[in-house]
C-alpha atoms as a PDB file:
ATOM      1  CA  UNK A   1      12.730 -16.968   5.414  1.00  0.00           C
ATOM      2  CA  UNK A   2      11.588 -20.283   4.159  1.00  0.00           C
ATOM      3  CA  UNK A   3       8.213 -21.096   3.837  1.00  0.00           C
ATOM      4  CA  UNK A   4       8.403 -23.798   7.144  1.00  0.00           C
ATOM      5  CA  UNK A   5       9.710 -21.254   8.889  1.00  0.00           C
ATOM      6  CA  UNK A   6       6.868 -19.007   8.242  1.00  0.00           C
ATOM      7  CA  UNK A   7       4.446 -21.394   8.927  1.00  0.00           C
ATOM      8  CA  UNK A   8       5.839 -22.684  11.965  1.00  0.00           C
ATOM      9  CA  UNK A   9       5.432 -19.122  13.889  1.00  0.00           C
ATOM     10  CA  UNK A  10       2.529 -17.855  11.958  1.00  0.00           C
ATOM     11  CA  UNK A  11       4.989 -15.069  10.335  1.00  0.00           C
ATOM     12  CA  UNK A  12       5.104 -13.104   6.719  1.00  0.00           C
ATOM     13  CA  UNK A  13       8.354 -10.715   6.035  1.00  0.00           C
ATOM     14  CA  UNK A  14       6.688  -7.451   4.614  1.00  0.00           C
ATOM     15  CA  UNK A  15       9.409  -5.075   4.339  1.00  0.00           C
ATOM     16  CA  UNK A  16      13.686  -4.945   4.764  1.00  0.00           C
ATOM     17  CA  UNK A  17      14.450  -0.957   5.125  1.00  0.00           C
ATOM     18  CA  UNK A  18      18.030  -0.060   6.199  1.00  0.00           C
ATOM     19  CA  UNK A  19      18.308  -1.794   9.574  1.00  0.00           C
ATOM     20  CA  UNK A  20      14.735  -2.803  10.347  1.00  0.00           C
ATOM     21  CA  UNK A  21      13.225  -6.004   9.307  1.00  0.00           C
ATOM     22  CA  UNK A  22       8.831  -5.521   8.985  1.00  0.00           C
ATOM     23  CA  UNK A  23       7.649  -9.110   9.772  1.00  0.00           C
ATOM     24  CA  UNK A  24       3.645  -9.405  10.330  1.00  0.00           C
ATOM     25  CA  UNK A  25       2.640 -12.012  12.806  1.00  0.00           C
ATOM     26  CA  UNK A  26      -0.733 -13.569  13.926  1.00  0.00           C
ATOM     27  CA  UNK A  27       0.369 -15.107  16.835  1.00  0.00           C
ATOM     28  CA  UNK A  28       1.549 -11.728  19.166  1.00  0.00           C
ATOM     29  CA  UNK A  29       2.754 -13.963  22.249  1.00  0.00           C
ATOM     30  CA  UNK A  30       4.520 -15.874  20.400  1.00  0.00           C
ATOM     31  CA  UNK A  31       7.831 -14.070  20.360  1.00  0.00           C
ATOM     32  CA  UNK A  32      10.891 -17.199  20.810  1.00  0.00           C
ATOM     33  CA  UNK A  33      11.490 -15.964  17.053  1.00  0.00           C
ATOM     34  CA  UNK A  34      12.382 -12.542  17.546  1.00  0.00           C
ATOM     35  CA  UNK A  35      15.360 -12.498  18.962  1.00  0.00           C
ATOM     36  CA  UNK A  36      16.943 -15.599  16.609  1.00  0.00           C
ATOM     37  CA  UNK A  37      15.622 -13.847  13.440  1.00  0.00           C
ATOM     38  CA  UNK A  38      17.107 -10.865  14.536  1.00  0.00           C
ATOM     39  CA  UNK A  39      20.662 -11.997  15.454  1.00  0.00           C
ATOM     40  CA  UNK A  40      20.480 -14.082  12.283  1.00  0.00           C
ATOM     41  CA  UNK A  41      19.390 -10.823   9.786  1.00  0.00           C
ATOM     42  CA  UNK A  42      22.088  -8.705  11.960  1.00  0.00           C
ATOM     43  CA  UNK A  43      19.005  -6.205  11.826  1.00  0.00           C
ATOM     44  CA  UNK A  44      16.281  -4.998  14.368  1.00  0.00           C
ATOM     45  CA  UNK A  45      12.718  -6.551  13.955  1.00  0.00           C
ATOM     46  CA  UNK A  46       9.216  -4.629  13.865  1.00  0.00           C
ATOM     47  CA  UNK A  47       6.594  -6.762  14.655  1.00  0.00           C
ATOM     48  CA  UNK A  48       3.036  -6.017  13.184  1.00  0.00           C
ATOM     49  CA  UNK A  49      -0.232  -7.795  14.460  1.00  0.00           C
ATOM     50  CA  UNK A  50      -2.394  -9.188  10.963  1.00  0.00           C
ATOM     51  CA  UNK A  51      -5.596 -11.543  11.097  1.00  0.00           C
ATOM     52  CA  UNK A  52      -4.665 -15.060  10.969  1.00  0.00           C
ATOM     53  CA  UNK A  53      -6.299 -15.930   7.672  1.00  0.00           C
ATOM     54  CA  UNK A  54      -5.259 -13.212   5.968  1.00  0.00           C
ATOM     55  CA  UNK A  55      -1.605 -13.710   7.250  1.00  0.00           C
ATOM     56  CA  UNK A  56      -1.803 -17.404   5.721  1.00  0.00           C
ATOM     57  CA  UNK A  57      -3.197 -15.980   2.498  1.00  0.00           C
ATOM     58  CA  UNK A  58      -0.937 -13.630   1.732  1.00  0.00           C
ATOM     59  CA  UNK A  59       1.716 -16.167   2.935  1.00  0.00           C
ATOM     60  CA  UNK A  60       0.566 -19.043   0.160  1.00  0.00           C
ATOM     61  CA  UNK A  61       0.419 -16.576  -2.402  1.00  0.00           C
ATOM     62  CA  UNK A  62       3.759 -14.857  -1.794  1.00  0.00           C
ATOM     63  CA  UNK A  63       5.753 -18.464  -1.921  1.00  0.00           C
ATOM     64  CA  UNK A  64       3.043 -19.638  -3.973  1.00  0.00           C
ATOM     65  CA  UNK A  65       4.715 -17.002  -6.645  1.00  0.00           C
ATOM     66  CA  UNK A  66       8.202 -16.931  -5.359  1.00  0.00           C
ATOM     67  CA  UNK A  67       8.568 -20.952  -6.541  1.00  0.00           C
ATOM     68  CA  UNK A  68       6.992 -20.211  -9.299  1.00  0.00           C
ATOM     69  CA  UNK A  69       9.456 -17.185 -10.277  1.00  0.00           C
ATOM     70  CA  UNK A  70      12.806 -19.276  -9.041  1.00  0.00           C
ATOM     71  CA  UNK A  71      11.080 -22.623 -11.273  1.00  0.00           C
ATOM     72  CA  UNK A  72      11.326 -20.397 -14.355  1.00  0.00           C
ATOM     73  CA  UNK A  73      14.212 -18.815 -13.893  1.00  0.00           C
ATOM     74  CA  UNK A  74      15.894 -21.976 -13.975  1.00  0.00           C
ATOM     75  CA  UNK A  75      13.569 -24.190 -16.331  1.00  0.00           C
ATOM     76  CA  UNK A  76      13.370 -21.140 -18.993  1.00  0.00           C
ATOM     77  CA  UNK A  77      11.010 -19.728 -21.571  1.00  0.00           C
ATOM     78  CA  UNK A  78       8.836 -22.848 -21.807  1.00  0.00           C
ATOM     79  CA  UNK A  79       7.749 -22.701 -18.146  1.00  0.00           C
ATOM     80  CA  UNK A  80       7.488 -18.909 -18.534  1.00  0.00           C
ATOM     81  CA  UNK A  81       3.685 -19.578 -19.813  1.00  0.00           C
ATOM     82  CA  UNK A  82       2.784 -20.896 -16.536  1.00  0.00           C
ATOM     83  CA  UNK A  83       4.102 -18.083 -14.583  1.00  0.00           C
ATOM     84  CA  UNK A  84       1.794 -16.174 -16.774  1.00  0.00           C
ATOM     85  CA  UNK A  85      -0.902 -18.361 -16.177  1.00  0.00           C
ATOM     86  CA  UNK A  86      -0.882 -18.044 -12.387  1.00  0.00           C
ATOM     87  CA  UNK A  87      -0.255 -14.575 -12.970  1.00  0.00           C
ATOM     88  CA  UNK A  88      -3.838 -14.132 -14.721  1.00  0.00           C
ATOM     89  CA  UNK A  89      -4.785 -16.136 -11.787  1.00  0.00           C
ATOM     90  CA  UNK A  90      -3.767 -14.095  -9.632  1.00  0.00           C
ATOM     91  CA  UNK A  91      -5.543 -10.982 -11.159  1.00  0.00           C
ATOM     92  CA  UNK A  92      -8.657 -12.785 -11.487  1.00  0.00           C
ATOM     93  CA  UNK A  93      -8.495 -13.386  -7.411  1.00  0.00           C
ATOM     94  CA  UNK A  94     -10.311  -9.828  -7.237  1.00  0.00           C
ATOM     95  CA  UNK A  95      -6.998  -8.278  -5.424  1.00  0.00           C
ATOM     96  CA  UNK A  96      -5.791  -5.084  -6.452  1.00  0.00           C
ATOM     97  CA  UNK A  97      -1.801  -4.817  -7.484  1.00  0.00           C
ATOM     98  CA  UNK A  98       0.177  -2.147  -7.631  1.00  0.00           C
ATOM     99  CA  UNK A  99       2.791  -1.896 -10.745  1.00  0.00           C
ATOM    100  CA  UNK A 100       5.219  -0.552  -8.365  1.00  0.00           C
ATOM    101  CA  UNK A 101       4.990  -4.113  -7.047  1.00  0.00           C
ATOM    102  CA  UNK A 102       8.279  -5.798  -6.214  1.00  0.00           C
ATOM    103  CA  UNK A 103       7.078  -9.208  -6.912  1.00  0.00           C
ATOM    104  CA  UNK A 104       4.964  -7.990 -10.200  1.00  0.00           C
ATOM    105  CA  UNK A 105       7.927  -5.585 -11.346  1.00  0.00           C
ATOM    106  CA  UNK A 106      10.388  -8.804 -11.004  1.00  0.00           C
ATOM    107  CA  UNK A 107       8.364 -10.916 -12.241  1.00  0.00           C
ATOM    108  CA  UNK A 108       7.631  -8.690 -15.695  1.00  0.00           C
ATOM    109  CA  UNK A 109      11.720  -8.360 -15.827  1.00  0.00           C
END
């Protein structure tokens, strides 16, 4: 999902398992995005109800760090030292990850 996307309906995509889509949301009665994300994934949709602020957080930090990953990728090793930068940002920011990480594990590959 792009990041306007997100924004626009107050949604985060947590987790893709077999059929099921996990997509948090803030705003629960807000729900004209359902059934077009759905028909567009070809895959059911699990709504889960998160606090606003931490929904827009989490949702800076994840595309925050997904630019940053696809930037390197295609700029190479001399941008890598930023992605480690924001990295020891990110550790400093008092959160706890988990090696097992998708993000982290990509991230490290």
């Amino acid at each position: 999902m792009s990041s306007q996307y997100v924004e626009r309906f107050a949604l985060l995509p947590l987790e893709v398992r077999g059929s099921e889509v996990t997509i948090a949301t803030s705003e629960p009665f807000v729900v004209d995005w359902v059934e077009e994300l759905g028909a567009l994934l070809h895959k059911s949709i699990n709504r889960v109800l998160v606090n606003p602020l931490e929904l827009k957080c989490y949702s800076v930090e994840f595309y925050s760090l997904a630019k940053s990953v696809r930037q390197a990728t295609r700029k190479g090793p001399d941008h890598e030292r930023n992605n480690f930068e924001q990295l020891v940002d990110l550790g400093c920011s008092g959160r706890s990850f988990d090696a097992n990480d998708a993000h982290i594990v990509t991230i490290v590959d």
